[in-house]
C-alpha atoms as a PDB file:
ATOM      1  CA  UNK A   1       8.228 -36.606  27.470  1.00  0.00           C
ATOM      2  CA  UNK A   2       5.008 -36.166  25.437  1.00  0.00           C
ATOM      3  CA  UNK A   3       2.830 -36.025  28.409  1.00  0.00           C
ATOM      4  CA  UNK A   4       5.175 -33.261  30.169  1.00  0.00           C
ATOM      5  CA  UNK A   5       4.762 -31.147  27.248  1.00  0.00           C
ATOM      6  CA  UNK A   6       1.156 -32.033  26.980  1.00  0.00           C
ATOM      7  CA  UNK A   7       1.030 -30.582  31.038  1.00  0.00           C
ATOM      8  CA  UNK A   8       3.476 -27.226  30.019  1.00  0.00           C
ATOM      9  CA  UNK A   9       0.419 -26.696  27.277  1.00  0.00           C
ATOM     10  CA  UNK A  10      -2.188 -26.896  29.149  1.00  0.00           C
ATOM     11  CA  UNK A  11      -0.849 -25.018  32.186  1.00  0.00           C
ATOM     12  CA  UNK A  12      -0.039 -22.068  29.688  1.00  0.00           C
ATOM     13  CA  UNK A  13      -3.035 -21.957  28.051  1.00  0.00           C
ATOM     14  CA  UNK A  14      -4.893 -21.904  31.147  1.00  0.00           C
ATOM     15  CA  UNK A  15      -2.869 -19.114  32.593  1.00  0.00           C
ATOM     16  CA  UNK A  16      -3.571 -17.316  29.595  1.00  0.00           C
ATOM     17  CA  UNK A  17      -7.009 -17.801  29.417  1.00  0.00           C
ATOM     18  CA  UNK A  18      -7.250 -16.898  33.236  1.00  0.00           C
ATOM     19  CA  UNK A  19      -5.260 -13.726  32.115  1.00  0.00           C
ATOM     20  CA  UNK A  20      -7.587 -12.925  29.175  1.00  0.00           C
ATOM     21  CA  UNK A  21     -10.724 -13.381  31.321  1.00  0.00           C
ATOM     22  CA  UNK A  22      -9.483 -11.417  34.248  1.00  0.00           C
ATOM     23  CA  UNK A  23      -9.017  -8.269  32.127  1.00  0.00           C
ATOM     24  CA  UNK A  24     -12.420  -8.531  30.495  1.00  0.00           C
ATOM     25  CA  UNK A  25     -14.221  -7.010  33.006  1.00  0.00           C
ATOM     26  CA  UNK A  26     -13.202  -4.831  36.003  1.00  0.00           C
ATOM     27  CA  UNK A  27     -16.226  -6.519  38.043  1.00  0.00           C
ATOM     28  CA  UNK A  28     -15.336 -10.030  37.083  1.00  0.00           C
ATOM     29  CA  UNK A  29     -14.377 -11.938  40.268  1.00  0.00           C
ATOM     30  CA  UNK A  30     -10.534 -12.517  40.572  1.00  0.00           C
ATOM     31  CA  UNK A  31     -10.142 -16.122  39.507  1.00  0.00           C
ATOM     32  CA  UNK A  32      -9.739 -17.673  42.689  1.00  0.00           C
ATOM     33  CA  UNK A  33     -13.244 -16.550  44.208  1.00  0.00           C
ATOM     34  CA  UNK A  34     -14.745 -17.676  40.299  1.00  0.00           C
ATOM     35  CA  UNK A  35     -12.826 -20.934  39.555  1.00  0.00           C
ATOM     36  CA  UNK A  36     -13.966 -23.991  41.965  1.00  0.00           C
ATOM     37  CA  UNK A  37     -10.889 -25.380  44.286  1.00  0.00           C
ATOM     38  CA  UNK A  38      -9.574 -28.870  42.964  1.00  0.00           C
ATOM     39  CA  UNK A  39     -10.814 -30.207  46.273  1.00  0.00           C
ATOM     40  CA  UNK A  40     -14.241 -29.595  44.831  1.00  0.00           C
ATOM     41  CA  UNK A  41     -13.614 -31.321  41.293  1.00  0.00           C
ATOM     42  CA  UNK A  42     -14.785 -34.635  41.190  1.00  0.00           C
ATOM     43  CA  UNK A  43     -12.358 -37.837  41.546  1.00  0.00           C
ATOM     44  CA  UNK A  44     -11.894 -40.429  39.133  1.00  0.00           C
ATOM     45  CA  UNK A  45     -10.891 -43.907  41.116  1.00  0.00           C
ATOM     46  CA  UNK A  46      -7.201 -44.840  41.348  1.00  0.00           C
ATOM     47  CA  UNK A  47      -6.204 -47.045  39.374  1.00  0.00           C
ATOM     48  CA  UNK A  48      -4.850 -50.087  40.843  1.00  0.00           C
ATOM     49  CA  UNK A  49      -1.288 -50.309  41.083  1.00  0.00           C
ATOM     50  CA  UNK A  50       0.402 -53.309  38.190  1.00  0.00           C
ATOM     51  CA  UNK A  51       4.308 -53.980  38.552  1.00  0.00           C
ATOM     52  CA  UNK A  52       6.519 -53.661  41.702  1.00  0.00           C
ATOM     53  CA  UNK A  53       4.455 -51.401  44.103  1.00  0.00           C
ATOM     54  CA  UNK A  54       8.125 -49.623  44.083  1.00  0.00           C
ATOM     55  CA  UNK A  55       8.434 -48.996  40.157  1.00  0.00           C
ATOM     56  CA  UNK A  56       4.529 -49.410  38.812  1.00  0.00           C
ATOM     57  CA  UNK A  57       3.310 -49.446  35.374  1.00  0.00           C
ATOM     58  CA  UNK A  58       2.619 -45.831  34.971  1.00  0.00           C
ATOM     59  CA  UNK A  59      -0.723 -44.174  34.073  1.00  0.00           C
ATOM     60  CA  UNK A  60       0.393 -43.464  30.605  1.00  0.00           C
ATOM     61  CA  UNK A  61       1.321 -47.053  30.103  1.00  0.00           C
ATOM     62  CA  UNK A  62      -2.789 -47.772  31.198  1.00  0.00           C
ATOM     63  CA  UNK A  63      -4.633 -46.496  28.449  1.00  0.00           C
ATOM     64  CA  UNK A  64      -6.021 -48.682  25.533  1.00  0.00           C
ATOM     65  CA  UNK A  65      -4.982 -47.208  22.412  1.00  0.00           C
ATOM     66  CA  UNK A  66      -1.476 -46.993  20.846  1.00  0.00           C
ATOM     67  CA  UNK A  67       0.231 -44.382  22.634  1.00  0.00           C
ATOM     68  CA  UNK A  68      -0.393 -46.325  25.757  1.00  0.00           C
ATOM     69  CA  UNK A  69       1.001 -49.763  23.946  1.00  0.00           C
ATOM     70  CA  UNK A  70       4.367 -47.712  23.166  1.00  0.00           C
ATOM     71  CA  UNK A  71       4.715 -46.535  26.828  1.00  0.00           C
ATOM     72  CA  UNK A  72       4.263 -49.496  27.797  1.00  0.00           C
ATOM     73  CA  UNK A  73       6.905 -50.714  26.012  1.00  0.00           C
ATOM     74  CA  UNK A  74       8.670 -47.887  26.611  1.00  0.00           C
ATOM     75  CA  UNK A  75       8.036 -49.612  30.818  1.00  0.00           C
ATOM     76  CA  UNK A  76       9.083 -53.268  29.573  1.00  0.00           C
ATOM     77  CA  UNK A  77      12.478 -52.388  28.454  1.00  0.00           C
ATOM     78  CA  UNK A  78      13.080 -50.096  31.733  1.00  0.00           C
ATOM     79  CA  UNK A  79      11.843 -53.195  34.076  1.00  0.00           C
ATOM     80  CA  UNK A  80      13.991 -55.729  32.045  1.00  0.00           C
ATOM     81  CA  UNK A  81      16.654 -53.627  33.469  1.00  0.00           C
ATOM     82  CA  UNK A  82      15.495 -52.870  36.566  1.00  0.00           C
ATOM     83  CA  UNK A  83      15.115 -56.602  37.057  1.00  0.00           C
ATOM     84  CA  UNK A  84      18.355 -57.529  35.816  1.00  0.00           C
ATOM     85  CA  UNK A  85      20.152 -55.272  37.946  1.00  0.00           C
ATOM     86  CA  UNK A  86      18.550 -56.935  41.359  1.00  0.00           C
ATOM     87  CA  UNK A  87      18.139 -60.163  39.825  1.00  0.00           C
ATOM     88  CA  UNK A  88      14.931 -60.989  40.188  1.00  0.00           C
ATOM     89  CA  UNK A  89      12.098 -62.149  37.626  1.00  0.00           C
ATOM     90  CA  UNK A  90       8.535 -61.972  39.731  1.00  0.00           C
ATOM     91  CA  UNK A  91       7.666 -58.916  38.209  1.00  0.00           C
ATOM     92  CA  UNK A  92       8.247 -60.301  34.686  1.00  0.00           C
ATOM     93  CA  UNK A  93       5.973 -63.164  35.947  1.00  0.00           C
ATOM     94  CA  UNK A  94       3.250 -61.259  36.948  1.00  0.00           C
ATOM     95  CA  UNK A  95       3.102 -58.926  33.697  1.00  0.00           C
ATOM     96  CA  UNK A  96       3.477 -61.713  31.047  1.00  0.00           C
ATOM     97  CA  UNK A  97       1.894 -64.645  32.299  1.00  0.00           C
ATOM     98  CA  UNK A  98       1.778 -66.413  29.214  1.00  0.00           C
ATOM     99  CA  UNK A  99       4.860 -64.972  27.897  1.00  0.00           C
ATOM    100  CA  UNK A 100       7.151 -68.154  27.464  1.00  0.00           C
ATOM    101  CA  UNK A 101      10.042 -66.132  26.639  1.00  0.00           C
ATOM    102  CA  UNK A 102       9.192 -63.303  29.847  1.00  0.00           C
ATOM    103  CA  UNK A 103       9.020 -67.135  32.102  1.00  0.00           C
ATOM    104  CA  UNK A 104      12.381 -68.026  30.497  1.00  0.00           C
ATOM    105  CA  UNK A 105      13.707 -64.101  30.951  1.00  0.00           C
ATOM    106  CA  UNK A 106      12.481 -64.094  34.806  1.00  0.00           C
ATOM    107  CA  UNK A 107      13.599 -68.236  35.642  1.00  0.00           C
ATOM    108  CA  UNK A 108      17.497 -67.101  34.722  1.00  0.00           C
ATOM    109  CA  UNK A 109      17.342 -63.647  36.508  1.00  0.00           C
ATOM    110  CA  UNK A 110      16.184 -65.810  39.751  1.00  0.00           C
ATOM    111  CA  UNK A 111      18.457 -69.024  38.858  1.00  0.00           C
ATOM    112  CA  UNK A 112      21.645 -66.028  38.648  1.00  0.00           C
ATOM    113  CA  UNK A 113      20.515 -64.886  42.369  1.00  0.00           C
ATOM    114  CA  UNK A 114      20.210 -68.154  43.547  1.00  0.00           C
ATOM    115  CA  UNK A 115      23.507 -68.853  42.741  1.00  0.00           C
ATOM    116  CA  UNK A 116      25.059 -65.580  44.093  1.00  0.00           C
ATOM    117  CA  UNK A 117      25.574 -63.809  40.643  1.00  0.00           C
ATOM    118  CA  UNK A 118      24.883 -60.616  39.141  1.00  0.00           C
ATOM    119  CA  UNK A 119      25.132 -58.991  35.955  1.00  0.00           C
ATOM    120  CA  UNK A 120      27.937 -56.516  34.301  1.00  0.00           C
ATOM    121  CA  UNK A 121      26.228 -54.488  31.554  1.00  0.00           C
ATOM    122  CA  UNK A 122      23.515 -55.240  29.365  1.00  0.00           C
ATOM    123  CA  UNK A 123      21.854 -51.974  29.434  1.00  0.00           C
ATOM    124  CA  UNK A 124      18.893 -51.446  26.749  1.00  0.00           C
ATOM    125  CA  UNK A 125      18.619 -48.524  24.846  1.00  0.00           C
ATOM    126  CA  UNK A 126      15.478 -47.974  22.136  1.00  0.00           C
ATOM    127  CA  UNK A 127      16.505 -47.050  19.004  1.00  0.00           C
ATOM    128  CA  UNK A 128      13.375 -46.947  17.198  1.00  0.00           C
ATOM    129  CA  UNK A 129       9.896 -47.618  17.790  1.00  0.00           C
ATOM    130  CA  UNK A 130       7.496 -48.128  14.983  1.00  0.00           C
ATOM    131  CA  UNK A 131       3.841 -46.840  15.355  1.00  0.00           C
ATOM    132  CA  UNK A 132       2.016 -49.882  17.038  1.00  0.00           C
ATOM    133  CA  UNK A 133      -0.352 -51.995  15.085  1.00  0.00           C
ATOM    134  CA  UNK A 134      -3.713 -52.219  17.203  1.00  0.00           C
ATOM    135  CA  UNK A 135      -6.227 -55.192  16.666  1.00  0.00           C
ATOM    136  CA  UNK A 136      -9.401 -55.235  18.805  1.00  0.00           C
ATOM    137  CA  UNK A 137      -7.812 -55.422  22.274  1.00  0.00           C
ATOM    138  CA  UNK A 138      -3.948 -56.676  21.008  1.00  0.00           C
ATOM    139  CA  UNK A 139      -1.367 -54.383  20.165  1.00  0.00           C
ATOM    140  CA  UNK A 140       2.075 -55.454  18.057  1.00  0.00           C
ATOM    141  CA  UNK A 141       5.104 -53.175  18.443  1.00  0.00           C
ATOM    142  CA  UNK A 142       8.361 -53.610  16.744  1.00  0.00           C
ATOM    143  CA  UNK A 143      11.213 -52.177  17.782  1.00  0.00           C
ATOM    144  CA  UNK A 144      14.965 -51.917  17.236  1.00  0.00           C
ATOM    145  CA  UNK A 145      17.526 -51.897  20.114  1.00  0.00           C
ATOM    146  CA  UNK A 146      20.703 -51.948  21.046  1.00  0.00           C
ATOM    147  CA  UNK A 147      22.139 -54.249  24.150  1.00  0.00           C
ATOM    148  CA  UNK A 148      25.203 -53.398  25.602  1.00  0.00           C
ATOM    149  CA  UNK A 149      27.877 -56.229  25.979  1.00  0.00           C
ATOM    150  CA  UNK A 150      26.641 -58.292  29.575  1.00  0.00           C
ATOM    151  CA  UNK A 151      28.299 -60.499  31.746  1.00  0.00           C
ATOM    152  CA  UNK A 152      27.470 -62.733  34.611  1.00  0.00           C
ATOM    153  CA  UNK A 153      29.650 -62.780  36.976  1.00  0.00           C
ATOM    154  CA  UNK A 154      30.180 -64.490  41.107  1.00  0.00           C
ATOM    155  CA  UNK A 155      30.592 -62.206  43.991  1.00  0.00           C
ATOM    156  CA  UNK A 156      34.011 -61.977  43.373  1.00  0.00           C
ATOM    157  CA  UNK A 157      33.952 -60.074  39.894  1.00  0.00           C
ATOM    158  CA  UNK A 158      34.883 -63.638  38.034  1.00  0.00           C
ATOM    159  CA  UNK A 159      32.640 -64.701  34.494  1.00  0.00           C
ATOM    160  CA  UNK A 160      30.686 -67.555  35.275  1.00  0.00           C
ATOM    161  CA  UNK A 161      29.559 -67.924  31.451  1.00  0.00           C
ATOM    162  CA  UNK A 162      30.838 -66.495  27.860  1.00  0.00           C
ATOM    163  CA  UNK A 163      28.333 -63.408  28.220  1.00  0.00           C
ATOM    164  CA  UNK A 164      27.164 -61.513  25.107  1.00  0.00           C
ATOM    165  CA  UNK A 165      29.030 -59.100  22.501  1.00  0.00           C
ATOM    166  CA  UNK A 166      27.407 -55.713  22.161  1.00  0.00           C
ATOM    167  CA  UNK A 167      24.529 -55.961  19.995  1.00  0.00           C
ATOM    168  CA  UNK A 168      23.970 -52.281  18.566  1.00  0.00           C
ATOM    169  CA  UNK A 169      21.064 -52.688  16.728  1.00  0.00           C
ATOM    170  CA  UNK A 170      18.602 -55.856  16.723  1.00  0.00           C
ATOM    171  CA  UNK A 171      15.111 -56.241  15.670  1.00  0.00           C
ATOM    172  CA  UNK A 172      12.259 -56.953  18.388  1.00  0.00           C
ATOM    173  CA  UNK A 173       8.587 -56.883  19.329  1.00  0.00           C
ATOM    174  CA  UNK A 174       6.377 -57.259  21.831  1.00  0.00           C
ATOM    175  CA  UNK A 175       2.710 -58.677  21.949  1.00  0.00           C
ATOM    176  CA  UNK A 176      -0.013 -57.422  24.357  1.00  0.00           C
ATOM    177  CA  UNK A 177      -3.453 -57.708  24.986  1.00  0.00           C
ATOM    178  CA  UNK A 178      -5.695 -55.470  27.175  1.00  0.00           C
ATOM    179  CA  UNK A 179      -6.816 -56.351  31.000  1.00  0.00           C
ATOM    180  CA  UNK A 180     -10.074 -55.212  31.570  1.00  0.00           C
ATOM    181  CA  UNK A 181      -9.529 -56.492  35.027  1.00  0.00           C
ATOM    182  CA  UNK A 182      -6.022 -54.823  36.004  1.00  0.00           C
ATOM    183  CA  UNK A 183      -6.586 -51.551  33.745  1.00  0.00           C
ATOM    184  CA  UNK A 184      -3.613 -52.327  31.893  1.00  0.00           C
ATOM    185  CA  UNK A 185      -1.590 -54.054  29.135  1.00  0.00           C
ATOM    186  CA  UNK A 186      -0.258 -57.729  29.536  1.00  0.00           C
ATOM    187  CA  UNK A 187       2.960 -58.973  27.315  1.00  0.00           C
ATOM    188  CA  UNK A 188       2.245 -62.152  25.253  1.00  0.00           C
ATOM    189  CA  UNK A 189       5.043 -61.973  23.488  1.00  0.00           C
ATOM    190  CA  UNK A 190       8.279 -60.561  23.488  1.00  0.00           C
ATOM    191  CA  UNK A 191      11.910 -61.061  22.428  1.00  0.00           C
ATOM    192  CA  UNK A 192      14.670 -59.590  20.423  1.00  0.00           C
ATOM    193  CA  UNK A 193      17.705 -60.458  18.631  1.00  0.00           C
END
């Protein structure tokens, strides 16, 4: 939401300042014969894609500073879900290696598929996220959330296991530390409840 905003900004004030230098002079060139084309702007290299090549870690979720540490786990919580709803863990895997509690998340998403189960509910919602504590190249964020009642249930609708009440608001966090080599934040850490 911040960077959309950000993009509204900057688009105005460069319509505005391509207004305001357009009227200065009636021999100025019109600003598409004065500006260069974008195909003319240098490029920066891609970054290479982290998560499912079909729901990546976005760019705003790459940086190394705090706002990217929130997004990110603004990205976790969204993936949890994502994952949930398939089941499968890989991508929890691959984005907290050394996350015990990510192996343990990602193990019963797969061990429900295996067994021809899905989910009913459990849908994450934020409800407040603490300014991130940054050391060196870790990052600590807290948050509270609420989890919606879940269920897991066979392929014909039945509970296979007591599920969890509604949790409306629970305290979490999430550790990371900074990949030089994948441009992008790696969980540690996590859990909530």
């Amino acid at each position: 939401m911040r960077d959309h905003r950000g993009r509204i900004r900057l688009a105005a004030a460069l319509v505005l300042g391509t207004a305001l230098l357009a009227g200065c002079s009636e021999d100025a060139a019109a600003p598409s014969e004065s500006l260069p084309s974008a195909t003319s702007a240098p490029t920066t290299e891609a970054l290479p894609v982290v998560g499912p090549a079909d729901f990546p870690v976005p760019p705003a979720a790459r940086t190394q500073d705090a706002a990217g540490a929130e997004t990110f786990l603004r990205y976790w919580i969204d993936l949890l879900e994502r994952q949930q709803a398939v089941p499968a863990g890989q991508p929890l895997r691959d984005l907290g290696p050394d996350c015990g509690e990510c192996q343990r998340i990602a193990r019963v998403f797969d061990e429900t598929a295996a067994s021809g189960w899905r989910y009913q509910g459990g849908e994450l919602t934020l409800n407040d996220v603490p300014a991130p504590v940054m050391e060196g190249e870790t990052a600590y964020v807290s948050f509270g959330i609420r989890q919606e009642a879940v269920q897991r249930v066979d392929a014909t609708g039945a509970p296979v296991d007591d599920g969890q009440d509604v949790a409306p608001n629970v305290f979490g966090g999430i550790n990371l530390i900074w990949s030089a080599a994948s441009q992008s934040w790696v969980v540690t850490g996590f859990g909530y409840g």
